[in-house]
Protein backbone atom coordinates (compact mmCIF):
# COMPACT_ATOMS: atom_id res chain seq x y z
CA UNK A 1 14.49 10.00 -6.93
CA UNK A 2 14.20 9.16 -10.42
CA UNK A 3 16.69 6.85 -12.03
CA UNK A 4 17.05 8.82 -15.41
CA UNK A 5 15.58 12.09 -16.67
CA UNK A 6 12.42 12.86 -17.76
CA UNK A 7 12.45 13.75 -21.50
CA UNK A 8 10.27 16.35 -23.32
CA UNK A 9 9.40 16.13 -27.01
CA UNK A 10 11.97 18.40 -27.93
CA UNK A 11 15.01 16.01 -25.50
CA UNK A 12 13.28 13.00 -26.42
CA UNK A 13 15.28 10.14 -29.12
CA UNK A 14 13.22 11.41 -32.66
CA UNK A 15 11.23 7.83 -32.50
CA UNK A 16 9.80 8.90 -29.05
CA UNK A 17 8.74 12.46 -30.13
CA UNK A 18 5.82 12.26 -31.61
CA UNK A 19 4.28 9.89 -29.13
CA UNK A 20 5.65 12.24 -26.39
CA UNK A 21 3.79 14.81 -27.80
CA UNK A 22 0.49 13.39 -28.55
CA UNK A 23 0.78 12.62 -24.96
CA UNK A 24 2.01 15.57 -23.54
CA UNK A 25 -1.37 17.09 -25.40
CA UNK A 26 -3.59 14.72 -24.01
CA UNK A 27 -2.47 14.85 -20.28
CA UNK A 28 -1.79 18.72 -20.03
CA UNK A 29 1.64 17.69 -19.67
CA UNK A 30 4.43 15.41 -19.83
CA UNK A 31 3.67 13.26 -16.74
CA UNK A 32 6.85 11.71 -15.60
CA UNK A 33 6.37 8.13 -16.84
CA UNK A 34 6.08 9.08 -20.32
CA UNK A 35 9.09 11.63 -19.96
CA UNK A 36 10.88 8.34 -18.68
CA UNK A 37 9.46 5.96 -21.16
CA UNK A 38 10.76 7.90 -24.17
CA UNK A 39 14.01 6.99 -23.56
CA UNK A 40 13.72 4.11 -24.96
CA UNK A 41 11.17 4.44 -28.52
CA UNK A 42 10.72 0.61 -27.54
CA UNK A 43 8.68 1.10 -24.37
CA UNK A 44 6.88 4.58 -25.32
CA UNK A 45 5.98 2.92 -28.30
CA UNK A 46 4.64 -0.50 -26.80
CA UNK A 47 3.10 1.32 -24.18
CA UNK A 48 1.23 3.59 -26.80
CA UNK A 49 -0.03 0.52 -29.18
CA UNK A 50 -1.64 -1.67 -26.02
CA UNK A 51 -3.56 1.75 -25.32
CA UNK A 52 -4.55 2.51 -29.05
CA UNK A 53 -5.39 -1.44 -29.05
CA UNK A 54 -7.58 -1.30 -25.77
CA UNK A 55 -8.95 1.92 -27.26
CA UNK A 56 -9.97 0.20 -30.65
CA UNK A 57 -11.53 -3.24 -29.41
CA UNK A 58 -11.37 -3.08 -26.06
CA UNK A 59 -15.10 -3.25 -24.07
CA UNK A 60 -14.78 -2.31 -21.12
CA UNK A 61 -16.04 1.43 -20.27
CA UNK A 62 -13.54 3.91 -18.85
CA UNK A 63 -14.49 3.04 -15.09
CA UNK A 64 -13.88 -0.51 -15.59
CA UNK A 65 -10.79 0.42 -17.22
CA UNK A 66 -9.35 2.89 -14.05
CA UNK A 67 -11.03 -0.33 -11.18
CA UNK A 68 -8.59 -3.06 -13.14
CA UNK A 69 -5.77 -0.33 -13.08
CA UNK A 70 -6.42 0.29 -9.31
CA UNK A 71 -6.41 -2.97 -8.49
CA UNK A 72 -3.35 -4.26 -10.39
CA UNK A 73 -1.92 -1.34 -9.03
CA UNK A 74 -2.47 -1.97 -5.02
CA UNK A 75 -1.61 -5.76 -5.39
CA UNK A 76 1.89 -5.15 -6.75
CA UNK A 77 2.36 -1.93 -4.98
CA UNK A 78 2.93 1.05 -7.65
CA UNK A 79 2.74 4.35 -5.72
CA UNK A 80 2.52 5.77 -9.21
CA UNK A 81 -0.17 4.07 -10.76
CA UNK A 82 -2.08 4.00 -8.10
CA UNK A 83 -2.00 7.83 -7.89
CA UNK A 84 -2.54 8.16 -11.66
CA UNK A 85 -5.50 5.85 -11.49
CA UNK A 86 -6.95 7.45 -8.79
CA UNK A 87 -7.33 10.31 -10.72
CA UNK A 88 -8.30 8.64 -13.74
CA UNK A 89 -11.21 6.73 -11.48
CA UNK A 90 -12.32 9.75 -10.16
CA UNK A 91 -12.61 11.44 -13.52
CA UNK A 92 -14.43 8.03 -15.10
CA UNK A 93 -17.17 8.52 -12.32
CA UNK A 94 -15.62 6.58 -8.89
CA UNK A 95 -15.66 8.25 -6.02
CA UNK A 96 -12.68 8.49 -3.91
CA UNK A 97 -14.17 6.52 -1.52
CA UNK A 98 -14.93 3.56 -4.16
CA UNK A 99 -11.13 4.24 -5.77
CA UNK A 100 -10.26 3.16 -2.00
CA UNK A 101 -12.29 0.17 -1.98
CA UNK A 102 -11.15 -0.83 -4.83
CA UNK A 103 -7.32 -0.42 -4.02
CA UNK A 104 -8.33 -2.93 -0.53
CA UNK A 105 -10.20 -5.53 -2.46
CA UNK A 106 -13.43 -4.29 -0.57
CA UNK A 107 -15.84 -3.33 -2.93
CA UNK A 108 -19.38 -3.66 -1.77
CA UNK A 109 -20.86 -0.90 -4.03
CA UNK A 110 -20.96 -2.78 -7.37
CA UNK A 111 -20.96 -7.12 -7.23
CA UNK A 112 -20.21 -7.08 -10.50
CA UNK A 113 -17.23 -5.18 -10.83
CA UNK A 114 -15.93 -7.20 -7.72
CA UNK A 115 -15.52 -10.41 -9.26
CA UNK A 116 -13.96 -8.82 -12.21
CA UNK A 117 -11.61 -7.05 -9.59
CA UNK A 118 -11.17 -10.42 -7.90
CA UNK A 119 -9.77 -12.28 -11.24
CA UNK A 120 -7.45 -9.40 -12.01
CA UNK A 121 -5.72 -9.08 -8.27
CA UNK A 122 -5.22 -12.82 -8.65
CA UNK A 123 -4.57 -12.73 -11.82
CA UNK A 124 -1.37 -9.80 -10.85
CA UNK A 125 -0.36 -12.09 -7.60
CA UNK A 126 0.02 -15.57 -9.45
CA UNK A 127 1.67 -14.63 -12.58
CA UNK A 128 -1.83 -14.86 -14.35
CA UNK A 129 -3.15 -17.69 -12.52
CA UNK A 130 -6.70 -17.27 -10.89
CA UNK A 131 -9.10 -19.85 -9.32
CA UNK A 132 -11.45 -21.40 -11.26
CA UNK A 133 -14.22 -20.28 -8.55
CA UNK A 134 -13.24 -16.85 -8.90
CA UNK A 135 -13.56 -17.30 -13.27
CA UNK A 136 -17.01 -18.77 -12.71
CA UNK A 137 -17.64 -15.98 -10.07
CA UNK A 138 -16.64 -13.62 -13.08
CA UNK A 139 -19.29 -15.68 -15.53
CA UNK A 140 -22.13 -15.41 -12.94
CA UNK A 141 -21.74 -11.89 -11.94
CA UNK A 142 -22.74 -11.34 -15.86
CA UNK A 143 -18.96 -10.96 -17.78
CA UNK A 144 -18.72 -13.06 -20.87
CA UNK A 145 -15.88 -15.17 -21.69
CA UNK A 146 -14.43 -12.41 -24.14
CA UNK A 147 -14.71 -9.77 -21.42
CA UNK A 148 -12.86 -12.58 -19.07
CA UNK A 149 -10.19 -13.31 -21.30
CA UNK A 150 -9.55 -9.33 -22.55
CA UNK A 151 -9.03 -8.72 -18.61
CA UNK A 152 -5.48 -10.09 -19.35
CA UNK A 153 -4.86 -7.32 -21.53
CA UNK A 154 -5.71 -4.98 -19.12
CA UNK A 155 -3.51 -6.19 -16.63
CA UNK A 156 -0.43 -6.87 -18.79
CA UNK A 157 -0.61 -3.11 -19.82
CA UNK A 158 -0.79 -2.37 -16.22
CA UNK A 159 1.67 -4.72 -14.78
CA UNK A 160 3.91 -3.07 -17.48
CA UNK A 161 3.48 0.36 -16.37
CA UNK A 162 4.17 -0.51 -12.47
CA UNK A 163 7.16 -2.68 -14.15
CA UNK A 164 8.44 0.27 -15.71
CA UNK A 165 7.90 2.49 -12.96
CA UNK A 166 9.26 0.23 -10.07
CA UNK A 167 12.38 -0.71 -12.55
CA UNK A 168 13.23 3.52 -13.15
CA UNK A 169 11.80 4.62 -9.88
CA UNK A 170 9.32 7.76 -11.34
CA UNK A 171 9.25 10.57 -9.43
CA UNK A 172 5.54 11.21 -8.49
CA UNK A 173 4.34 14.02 -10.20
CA UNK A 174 0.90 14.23 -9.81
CA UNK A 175 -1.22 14.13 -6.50
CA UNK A 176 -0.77 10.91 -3.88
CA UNK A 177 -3.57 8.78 -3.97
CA UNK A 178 -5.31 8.75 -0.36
CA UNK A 179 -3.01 6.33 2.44
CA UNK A 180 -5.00 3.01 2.64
C-alpha cells in the first residue's frame, strides 16, 4: 500500500496542478505515480522537464525509449515501471514477447538495441559505471558517441522514477507486466 495519497489536479499543491493535468490528459488518467509525485511541485516538476528535455533533443525513437526504460527497470527491480513500460513498449511497436527479453537481458531479435541495453543495465547496477567492452560494443553495433552519452539521460530519468516509486511504494494501477 501506498505511502501517501494520490493527488488529482483539483487536491494537488497549485505548483503541481497544471502538470497534473497535462498529464492526467495525456495518460487517460492520473496514473498513480504522478498523483504521488505532485505532492511535492519539486519532483512532478523535475520529472516533467527531463521528459519535455528528452522530448526536445533527445534521438532515440519511442521503442528505444520504452527498451532503456525496461531494462533500467528489471535491473533495479520497479514492479511499477516495469508494468508502465511494458505498456509503453507494446504501444511503441515491441511485442510482449521482446518487452520480456528485454526485461532478462536476452534480446536476440535486434543486435543493436542489445548493446545499447547492455550499457544501460550496467550502467543502473554500477552507479553509471559500464565496461569499456560493452561502450565499444555500443560504437560497433552502429550508436554514436552522442547517442552513448544521451543513454545517461535516459537512465537517470528512469532510475528516478523507480527511486520515487520504491521510496513512496505506488500502488500499481495499471496492468502487471508478464512474471519473468
Amino acid at each position: 500500500m501506498s505511502r501517501i495519497t494520490v493527488h488529482t489536479p483539483d487536491t494537488a499543491p497549485e505548483e503541481s496542478r497544471n502538470e497534473l493535468g497535462a498529464l492526467k490528459k495525456q495518460f487517460g488518467k492520473v496514473l498513480n505515480i504522478h498523483g504521488a509525485m505532485a505532492h511535492s511541485p519539486v519532483v512532478l516538476q523535475s520529472y516533467v522537464a527531463l521528459q519535455q528535455v528528452i522530448g526536445d533533443y533527445g534521438t532515440f525513437d519511442a521503442r528505444t525509449r520504452e527498451a532503456i526504460a525496461l531494462a533500467v527497470g528489471n535491473v533495479d527491480e520497479c514492479t511499477y515501471c516495469q508494468s508502465a513500460h511494458t505498456m509503453g513498449a507494446k504501444a511503441a511497436g515491441l511485442t510482449e514477447d521482446q518487452t520480456i527479453a528485454i526485461r532478462k537481458g536476452q534480446i536476440d531479435f535486434d543486435d543493436k538495441l542489445a548493446a545499447l541495453l547492455e550499457l544501460a543495465r550496467q550502467a543502473t547496477a554500477n552507479k553509471g559505471a559500464v565496461k569499456d567492452s560493452a561502450w565499444q560494443a555500443g560504437l560497433d553495433a552502429g550508436w554514436t558517441d552522442t547517442e552513448l552519452t544521451e543513454l545517461s539521460t535516459h537512465v537517470t530519468l528512469n532510475l528516478f522514477t523507480n527511486y520515487f516509486n520504491h521510496l513512496v511504494e505506488t500502488d500499481l494501477d495499471i496492468p502487471a507486466a508478464p512474471g519473468l
